[in-house]
N, C-alpha and C. Protein backbone atom coordinates (compact mmCIF):
# COMPACT_ATOMS: atom_id res chain seq x y z
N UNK A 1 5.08 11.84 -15.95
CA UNK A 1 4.03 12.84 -15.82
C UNK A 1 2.71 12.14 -15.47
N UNK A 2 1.95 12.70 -14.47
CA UNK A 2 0.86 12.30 -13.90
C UNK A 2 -0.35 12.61 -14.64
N UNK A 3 -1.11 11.65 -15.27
CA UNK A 3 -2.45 11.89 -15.76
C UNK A 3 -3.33 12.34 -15.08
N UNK A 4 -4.33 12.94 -15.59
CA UNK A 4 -5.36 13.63 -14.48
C UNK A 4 -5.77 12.48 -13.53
N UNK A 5 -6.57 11.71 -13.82
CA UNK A 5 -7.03 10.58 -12.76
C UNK A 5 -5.64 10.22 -11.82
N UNK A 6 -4.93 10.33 -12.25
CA UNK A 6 -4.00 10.21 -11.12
C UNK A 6 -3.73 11.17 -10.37
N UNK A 7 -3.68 12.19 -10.59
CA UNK A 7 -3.32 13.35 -9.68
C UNK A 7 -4.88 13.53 -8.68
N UNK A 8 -5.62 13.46 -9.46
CA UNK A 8 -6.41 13.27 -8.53
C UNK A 8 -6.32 12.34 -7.01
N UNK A 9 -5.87 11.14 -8.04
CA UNK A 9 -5.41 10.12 -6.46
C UNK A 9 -4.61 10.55 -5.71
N UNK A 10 -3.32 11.23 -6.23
CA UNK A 10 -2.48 12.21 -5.35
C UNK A 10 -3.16 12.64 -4.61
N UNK A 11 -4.33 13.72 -4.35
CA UNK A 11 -5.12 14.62 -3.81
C UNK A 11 -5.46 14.14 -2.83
N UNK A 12 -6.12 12.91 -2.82
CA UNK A 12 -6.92 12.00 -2.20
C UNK A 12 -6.06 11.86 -1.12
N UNK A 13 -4.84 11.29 -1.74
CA UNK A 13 -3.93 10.87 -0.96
C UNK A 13 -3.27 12.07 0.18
N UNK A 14 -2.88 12.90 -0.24
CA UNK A 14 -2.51 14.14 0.75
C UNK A 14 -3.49 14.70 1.37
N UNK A 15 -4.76 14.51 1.35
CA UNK A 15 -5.99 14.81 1.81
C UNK A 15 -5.90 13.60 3.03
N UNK A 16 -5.78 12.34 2.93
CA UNK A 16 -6.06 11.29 3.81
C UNK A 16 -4.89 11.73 4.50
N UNK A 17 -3.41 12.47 4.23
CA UNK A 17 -2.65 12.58 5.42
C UNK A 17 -3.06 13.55 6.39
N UNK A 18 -3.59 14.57 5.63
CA UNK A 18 -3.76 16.46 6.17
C UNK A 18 -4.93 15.83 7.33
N UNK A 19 -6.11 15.00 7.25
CA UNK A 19 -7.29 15.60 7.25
C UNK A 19 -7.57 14.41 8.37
N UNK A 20 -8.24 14.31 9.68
CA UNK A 20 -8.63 13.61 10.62
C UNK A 20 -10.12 12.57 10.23
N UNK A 21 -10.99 13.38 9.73
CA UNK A 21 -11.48 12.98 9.64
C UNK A 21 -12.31 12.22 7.56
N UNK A 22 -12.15 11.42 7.32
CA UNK A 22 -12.45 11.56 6.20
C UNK A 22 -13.75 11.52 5.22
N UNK A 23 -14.99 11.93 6.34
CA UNK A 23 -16.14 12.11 6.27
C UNK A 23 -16.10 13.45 6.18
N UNK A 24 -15.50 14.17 5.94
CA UNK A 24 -15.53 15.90 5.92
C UNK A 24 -14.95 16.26 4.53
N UNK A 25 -14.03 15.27 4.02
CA UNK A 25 -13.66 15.50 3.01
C UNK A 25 -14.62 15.74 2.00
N UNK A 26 -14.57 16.96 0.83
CA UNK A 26 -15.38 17.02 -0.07
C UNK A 26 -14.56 17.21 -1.21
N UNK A 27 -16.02 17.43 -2.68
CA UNK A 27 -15.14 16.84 -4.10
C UNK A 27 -14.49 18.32 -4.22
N UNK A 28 -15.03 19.22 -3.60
CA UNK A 28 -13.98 20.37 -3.51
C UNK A 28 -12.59 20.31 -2.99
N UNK A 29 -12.60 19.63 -1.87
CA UNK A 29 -11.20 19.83 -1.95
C UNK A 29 -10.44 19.08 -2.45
N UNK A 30 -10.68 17.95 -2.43
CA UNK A 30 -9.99 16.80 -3.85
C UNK A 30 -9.93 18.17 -5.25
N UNK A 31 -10.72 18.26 -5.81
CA UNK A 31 -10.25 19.55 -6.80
C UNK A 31 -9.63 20.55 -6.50
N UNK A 32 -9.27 21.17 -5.51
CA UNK A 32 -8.52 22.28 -4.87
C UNK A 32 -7.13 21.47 -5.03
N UNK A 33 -7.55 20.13 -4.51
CA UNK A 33 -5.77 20.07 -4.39
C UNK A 33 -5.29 19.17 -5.58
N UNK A 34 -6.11 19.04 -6.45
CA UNK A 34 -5.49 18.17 -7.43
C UNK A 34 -4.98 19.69 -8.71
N UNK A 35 -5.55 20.91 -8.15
CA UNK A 35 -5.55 22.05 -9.10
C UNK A 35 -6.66 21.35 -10.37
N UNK A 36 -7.30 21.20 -10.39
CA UNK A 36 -8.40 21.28 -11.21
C UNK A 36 -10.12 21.73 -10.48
N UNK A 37 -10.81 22.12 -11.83
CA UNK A 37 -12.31 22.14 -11.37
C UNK A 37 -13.02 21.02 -10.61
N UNK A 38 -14.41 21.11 -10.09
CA UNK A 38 -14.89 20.31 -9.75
C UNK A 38 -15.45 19.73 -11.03
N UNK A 39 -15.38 20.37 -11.57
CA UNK A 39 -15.96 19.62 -13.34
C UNK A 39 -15.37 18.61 -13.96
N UNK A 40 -14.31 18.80 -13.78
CA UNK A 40 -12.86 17.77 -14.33
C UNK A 40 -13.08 16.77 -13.51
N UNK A 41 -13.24 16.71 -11.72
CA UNK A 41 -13.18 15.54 -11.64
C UNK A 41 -14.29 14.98 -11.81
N UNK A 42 -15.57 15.06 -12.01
CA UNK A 42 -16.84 14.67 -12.21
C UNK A 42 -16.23 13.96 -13.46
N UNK A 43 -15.64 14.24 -14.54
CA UNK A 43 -15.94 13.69 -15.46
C UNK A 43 -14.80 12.46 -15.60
N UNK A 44 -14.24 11.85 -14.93
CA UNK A 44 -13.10 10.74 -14.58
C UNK A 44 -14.29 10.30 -13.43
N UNK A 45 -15.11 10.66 -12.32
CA UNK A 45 -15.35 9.91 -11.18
C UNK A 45 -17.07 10.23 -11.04
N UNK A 46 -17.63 9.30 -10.45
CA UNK A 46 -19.41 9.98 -10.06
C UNK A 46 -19.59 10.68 -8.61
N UNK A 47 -18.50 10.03 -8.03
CA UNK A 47 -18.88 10.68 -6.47
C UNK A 47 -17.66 10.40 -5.72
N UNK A 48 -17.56 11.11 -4.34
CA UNK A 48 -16.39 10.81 -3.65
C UNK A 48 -16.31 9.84 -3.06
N UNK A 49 -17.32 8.71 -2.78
CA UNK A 49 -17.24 7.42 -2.67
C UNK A 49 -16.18 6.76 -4.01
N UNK A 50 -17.00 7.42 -4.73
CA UNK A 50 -15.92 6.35 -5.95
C UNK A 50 -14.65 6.62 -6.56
N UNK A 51 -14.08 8.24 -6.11
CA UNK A 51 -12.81 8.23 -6.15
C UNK A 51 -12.09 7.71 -4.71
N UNK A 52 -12.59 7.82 -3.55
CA UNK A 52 -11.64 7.34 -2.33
C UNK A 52 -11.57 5.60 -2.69
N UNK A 53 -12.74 5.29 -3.10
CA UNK A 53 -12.18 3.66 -3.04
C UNK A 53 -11.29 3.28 -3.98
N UNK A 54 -11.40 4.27 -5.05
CA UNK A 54 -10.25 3.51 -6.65
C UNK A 54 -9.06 4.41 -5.78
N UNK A 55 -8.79 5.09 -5.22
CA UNK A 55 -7.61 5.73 -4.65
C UNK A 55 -7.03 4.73 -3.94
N UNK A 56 -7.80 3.84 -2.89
CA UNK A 56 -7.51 2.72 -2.32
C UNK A 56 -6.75 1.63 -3.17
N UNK A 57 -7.66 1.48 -4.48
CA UNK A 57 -7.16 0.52 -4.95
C UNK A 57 -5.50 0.93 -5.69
N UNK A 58 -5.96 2.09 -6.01
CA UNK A 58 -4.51 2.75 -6.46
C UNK A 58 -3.56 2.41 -5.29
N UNK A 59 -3.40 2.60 -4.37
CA UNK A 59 -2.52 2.64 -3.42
C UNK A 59 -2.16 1.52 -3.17
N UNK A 60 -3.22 0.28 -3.13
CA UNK A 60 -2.56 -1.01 -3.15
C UNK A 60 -1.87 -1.47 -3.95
N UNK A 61 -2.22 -1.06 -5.72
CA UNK A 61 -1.61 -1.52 -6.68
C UNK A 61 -0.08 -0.86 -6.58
N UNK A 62 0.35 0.64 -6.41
CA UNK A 62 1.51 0.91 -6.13
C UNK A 62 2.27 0.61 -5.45
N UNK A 63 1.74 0.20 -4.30
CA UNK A 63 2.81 -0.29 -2.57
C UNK A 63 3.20 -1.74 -3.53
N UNK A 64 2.41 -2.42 -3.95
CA UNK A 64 2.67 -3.67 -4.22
C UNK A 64 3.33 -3.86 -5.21
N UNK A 65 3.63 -3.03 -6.54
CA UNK A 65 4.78 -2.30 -7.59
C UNK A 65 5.98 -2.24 -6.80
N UNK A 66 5.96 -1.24 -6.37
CA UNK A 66 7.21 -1.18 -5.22
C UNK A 66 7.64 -2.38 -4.49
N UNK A 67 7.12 -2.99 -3.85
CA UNK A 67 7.26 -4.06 -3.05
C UNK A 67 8.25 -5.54 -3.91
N UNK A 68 7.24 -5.58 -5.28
CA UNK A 68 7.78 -6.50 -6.47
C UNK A 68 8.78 -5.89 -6.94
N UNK A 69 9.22 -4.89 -7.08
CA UNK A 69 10.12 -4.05 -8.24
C UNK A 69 11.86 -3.80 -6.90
N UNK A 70 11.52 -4.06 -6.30
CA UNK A 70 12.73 -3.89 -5.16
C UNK A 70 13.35 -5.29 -4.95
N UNK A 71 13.28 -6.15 -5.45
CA UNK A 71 13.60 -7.95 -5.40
C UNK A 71 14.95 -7.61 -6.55
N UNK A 72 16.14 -7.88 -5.71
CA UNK A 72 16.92 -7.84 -7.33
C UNK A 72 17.87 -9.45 -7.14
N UNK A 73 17.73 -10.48 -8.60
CA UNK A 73 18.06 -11.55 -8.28
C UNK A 73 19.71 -11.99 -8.15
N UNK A 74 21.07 -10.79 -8.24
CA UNK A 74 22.04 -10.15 -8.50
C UNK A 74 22.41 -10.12 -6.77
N UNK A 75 21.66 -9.74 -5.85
CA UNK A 75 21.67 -9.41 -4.57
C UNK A 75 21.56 -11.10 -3.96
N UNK A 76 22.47 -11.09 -2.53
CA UNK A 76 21.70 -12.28 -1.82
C UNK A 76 20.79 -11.79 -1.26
N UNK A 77 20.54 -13.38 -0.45
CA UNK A 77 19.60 -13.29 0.38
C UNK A 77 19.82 -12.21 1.56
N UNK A 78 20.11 -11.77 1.93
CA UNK A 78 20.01 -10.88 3.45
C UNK A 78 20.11 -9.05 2.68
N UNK A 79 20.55 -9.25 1.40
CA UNK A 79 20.63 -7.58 1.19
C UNK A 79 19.05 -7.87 0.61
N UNK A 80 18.48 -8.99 -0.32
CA UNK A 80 17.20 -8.65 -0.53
C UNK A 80 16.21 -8.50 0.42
N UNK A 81 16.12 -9.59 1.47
CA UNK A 81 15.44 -9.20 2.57
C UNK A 81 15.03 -8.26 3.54
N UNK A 82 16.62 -7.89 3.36
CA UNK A 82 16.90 -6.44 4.85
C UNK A 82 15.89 -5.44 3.58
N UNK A 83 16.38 -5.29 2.38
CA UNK A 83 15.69 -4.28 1.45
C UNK A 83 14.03 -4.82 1.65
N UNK A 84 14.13 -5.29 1.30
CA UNK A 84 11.82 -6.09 1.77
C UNK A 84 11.83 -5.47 2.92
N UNK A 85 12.25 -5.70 4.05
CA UNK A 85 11.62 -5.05 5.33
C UNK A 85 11.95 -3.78 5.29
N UNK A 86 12.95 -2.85 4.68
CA UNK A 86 12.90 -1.99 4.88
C UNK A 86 11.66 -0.64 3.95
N UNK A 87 11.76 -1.41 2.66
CA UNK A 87 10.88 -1.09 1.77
C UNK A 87 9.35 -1.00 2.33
N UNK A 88 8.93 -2.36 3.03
CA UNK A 88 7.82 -1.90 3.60
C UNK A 88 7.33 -1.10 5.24
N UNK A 89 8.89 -0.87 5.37
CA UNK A 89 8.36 -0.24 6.89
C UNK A 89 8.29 1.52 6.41
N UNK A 90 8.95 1.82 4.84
CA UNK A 90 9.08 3.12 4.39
C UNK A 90 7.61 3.36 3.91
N UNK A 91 6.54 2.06 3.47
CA UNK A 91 5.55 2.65 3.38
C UNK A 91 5.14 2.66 4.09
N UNK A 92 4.34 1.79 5.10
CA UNK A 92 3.71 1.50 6.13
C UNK A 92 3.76 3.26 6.56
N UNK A 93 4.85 3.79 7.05
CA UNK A 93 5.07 4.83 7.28
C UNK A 93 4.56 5.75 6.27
N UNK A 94 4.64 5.90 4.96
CA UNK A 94 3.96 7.23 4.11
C UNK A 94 2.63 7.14 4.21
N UNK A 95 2.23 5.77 4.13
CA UNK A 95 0.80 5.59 4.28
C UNK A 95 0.37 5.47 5.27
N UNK A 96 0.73 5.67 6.37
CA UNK A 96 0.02 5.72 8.04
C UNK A 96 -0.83 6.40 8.44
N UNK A 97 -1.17 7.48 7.73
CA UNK A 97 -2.29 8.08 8.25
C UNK A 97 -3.38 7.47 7.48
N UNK A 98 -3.59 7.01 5.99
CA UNK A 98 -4.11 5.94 5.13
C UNK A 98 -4.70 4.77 6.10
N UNK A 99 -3.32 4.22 6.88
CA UNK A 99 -3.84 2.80 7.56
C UNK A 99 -4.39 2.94 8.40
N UNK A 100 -4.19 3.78 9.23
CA UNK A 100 -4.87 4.21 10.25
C UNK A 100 -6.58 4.64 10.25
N UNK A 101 -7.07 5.17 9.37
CA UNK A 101 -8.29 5.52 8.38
C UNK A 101 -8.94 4.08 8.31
N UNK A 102 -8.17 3.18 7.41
CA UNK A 102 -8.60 2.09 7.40
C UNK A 102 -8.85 1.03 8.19
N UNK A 103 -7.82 0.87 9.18
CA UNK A 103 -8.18 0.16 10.50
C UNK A 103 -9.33 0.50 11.60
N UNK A 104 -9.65 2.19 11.79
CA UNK A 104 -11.07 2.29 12.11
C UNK A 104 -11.94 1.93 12.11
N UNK A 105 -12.20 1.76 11.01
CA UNK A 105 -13.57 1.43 10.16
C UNK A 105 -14.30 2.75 9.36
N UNK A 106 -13.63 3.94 9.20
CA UNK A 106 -13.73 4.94 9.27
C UNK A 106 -14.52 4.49 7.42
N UNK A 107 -14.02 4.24 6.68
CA UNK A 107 -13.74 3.78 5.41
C UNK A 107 -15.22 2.99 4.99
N UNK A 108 -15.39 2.35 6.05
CA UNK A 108 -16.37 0.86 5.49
C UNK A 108 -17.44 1.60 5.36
N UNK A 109 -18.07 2.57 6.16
CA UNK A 109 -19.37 3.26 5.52
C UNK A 109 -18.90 4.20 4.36
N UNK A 110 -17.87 3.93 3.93
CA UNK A 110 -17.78 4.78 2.28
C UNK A 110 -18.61 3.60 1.23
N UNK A 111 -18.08 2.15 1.65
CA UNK A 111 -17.92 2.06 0.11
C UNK A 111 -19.38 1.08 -0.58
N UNK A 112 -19.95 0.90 -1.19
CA UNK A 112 -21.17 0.65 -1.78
C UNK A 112 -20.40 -1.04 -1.80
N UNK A 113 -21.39 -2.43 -1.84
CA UNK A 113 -21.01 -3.29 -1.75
C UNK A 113 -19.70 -3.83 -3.13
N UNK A 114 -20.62 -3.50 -4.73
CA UNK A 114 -19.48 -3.46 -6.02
C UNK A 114 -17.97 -2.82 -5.06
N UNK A 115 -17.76 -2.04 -4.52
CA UNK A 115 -16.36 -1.59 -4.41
C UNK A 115 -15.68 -2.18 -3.01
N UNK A 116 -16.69 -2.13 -2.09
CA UNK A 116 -16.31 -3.52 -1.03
C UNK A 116 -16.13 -4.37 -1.22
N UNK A 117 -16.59 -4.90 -2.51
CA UNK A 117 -15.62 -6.63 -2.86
C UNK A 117 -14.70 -6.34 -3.76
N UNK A 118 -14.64 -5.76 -4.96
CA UNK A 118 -13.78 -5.34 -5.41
C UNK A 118 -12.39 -4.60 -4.55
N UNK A 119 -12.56 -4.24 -3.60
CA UNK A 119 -11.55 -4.03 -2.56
C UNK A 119 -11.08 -4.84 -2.03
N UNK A 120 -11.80 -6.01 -1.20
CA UNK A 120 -11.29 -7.42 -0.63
C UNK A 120 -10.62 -8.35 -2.00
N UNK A 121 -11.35 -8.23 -3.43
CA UNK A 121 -10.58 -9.20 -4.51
C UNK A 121 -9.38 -8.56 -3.90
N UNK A 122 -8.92 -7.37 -4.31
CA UNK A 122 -7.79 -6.25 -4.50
C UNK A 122 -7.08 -7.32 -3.79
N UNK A 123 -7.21 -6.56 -2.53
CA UNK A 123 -6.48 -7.15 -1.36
C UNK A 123 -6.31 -8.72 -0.91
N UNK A 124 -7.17 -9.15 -0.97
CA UNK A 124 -6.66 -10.89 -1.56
C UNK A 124 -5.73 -11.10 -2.54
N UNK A 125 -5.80 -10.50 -3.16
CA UNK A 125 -4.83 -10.97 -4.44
C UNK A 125 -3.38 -10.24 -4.47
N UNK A 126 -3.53 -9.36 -3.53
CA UNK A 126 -2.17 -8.60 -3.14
C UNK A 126 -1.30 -9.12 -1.78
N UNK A 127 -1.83 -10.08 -1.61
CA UNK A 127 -1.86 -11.06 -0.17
C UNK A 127 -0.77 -12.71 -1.00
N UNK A 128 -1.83 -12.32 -2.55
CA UNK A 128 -0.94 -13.85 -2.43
C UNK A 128 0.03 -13.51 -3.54
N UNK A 129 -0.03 -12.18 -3.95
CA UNK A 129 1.70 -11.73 -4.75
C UNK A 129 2.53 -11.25 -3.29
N UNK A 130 1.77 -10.67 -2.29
CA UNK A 130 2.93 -10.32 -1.41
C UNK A 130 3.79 -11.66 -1.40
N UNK A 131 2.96 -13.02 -0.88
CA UNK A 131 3.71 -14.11 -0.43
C UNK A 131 4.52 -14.91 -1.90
N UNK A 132 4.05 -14.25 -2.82
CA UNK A 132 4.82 -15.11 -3.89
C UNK A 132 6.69 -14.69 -3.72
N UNK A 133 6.52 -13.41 -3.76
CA UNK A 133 7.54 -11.94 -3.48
C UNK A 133 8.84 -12.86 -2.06
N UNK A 134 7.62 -12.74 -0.89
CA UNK A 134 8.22 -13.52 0.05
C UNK A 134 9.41 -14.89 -0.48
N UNK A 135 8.00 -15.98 -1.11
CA UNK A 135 8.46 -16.90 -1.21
C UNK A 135 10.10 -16.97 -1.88
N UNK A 136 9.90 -16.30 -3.20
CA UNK A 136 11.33 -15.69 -4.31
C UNK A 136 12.33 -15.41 -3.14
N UNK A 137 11.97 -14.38 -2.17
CA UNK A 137 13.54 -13.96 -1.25
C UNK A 137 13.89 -15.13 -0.47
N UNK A 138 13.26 -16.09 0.24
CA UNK A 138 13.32 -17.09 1.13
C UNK A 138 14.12 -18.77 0.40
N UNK A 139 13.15 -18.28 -1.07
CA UNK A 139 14.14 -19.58 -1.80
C UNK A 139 15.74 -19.15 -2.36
N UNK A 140 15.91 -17.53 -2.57
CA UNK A 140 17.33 -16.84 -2.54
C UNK A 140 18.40 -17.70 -1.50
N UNK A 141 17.51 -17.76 -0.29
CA UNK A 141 17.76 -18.07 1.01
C UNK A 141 18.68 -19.89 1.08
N UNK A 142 17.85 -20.78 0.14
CA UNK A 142 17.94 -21.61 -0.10
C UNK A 142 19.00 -21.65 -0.79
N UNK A 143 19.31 -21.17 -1.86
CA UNK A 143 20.07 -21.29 -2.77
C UNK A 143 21.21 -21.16 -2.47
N UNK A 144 21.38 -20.32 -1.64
CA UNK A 144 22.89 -20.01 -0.85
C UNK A 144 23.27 -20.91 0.59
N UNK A 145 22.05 -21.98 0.57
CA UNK A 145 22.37 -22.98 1.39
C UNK A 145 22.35 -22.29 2.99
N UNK A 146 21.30 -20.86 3.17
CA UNK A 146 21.76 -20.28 3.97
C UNK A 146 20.58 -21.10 5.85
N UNK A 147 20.05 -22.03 4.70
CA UNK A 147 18.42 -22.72 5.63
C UNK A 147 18.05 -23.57 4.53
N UNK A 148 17.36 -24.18 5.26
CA UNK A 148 16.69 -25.66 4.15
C UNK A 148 15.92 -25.40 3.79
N UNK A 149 15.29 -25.95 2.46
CA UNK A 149 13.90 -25.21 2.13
C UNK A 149 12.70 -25.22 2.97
N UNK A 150 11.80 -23.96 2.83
CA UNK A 150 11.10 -23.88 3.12
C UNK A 150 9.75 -24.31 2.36
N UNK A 151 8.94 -25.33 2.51
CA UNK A 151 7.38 -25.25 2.25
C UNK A 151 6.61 -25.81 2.70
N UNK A 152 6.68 -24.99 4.05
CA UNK A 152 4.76 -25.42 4.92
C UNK A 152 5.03 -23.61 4.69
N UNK A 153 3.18 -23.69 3.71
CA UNK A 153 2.66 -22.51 3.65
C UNK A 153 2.97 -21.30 4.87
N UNK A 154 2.27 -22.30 6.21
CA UNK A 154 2.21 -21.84 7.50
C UNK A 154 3.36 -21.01 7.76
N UNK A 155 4.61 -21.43 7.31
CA UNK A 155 6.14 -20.88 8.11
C UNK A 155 5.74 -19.58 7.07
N UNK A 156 5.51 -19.24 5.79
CA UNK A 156 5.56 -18.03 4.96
C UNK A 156 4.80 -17.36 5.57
N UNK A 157 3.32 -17.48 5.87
CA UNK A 157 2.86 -16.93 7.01
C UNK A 157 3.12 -16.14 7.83
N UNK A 158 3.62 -17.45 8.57
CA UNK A 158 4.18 -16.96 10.03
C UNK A 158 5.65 -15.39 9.66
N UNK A 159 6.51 -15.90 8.86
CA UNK A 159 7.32 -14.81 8.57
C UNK A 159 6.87 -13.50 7.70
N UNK A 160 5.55 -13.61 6.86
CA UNK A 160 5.21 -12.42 6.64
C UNK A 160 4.29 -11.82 7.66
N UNK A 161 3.54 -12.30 8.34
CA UNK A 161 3.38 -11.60 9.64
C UNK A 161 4.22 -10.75 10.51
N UNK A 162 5.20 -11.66 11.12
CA UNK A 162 6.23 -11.29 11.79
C UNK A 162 6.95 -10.08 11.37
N UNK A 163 7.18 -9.71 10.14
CA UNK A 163 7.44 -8.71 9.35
C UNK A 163 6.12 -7.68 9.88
N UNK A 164 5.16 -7.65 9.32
CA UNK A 164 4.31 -6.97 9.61
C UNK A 164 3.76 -6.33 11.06
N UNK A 165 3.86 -7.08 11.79
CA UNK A 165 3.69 -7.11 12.94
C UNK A 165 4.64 -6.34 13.98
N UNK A 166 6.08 -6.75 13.37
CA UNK A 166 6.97 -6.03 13.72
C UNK A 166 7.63 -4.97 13.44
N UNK A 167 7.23 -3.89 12.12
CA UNK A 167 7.06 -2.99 12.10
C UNK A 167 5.71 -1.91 12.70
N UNK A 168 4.74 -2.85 12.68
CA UNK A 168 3.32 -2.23 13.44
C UNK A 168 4.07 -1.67 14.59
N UNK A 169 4.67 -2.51 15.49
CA UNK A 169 5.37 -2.26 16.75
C UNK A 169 6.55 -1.30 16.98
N UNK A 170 7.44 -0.91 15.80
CA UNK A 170 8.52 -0.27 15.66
C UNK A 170 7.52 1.23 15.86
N UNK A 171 6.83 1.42 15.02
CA UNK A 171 6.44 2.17 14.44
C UNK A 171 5.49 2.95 16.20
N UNK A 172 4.75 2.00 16.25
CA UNK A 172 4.05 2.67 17.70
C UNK A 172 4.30 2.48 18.86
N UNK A 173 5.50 1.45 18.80
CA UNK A 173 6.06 1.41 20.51
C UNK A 173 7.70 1.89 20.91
N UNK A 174 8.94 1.98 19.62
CA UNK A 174 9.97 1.86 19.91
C UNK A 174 10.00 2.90 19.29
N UNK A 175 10.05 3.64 17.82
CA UNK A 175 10.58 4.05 17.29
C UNK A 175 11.86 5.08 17.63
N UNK A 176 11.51 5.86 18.69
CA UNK A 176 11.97 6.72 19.15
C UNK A 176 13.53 6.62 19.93
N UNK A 177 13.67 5.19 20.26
CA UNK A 177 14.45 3.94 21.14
C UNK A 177 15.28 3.63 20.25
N UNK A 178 15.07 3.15 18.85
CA UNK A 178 15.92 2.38 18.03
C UNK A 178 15.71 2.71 16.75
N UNK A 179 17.31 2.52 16.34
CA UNK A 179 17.30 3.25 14.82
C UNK A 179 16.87 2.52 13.97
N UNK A 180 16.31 2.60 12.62
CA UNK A 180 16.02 1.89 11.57
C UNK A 180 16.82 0.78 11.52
N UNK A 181 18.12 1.05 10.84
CA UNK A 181 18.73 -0.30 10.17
C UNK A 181 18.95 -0.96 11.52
N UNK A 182 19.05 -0.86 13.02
CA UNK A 182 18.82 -1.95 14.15
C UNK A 182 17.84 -2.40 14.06
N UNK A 183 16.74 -1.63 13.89
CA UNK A 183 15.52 -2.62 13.71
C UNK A 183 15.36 -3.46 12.44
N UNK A 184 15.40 -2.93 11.71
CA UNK A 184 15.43 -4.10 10.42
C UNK A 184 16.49 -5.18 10.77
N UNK A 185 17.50 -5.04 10.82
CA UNK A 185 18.46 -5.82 11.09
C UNK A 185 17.83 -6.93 12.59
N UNK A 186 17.57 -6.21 13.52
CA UNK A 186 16.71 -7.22 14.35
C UNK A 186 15.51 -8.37 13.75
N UNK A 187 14.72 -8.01 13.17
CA UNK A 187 13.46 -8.57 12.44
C UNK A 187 14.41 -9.27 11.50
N UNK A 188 15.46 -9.23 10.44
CA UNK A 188 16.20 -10.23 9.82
C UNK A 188 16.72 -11.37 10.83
N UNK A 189 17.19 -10.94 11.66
CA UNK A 189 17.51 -12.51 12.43
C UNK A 189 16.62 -13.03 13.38
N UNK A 190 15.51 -12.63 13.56
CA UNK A 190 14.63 -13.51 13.97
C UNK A 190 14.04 -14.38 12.64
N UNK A 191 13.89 -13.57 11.70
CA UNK A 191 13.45 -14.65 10.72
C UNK A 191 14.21 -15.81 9.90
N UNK A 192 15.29 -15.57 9.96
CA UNK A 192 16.32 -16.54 10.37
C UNK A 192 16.40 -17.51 11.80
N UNK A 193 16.23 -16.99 12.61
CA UNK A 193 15.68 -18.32 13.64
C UNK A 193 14.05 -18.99 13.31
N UNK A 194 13.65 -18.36 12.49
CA UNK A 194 12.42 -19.32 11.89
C UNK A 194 12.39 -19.87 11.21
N UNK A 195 13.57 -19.84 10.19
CA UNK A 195 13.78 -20.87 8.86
C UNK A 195 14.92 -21.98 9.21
N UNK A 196 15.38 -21.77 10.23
CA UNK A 196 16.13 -22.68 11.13
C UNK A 196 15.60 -23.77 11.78
């Protein structure tokens, strides 16, 4: 069951899919759609600057829950992996209208400097659990003798990019062309010719 401050983030969140622009958004309709007053949320938030950015941060902290919580050490290497890429091309996708918002710049005149760094900590630090996450499936990798170890930073890098990058691309150039598990399954053996 969802606490109020959270449902609120819900709101936020189905608001950032519904809504083009997110300078139009008001604390009304965040309360319309969270089903509460505008009173209620005043008293969890001061302004809609400061619920869209903790919504942000909410959203990073969850993708990145998910992201950690989908590693199972029972699985090899290629069912954990294929599951990592697929896990994040399922958000990438719920949250696309989110990223999209954010890649604008649409966002950066929201947030007061306290929540602009507090956003970059966020995201720095969700940068180096993503690659810890990475690292865990890649040494799986090892263990099964499936590639030699890996550690130049650079190659983790280079393969969580490649991941990233290559769903960016699924997503806005092929999708329509090729089914999911081909594409995941593609992006697994290239990253296998990189740990090679």
């Amino acid at each position: 069951m969802l606490n109020k401050k959270e449902l609120i983030y819900y709101a936020v969140i189905d608001l950032f899919k519904n809504k083009a622009n997110i300078n139009n958004i008001k604390i009304s309709d965040i309360a319309k759609s969270a089903n509460m007053g505008k009173g209620t949320v005043y008293e969890y938030f001061r302004s809609k600057d400061e619920i869209i950015s903790e919504t942000i941060l909410y959203i990073i902290e969850e993708n990145t829950n998910k992201i950690t919580s989908m590693f199972n050490h029972n699985q090899d290497f290629k069912i954990n992996m294929l599951n990592h890429i697929k896990i994040l091309l399922e958000l990438i996708l719920e949250n696309s209208k989110f990223h999209s918002i954010f890649m604008s710049g649409e966002m950066s005149s929201l947030f007061d400097q306290d929540y602009e760094h507090k956003l970059m900590n966020k995201i720095m630090e969700t940068k180096k659990h993503y690659f810890q996450i990475l690292k865990t499936i890649l040494n799986k990798g090892v263990e099964e003798n499936k590639f030699n170890k890996v550690l130049d930073p650079y190659i983790f890098n280079a393969i969580g990019n490649t991941i990233f990058t290559s769903i960016m691309y699924y997503i806005h150039e092929c999708n329509d062309n090729l089914e999911v598990e081909s594409f995941i399954e593609k992006v697994y053996n290239l990253i296998l010719k990189m740990v090679k």
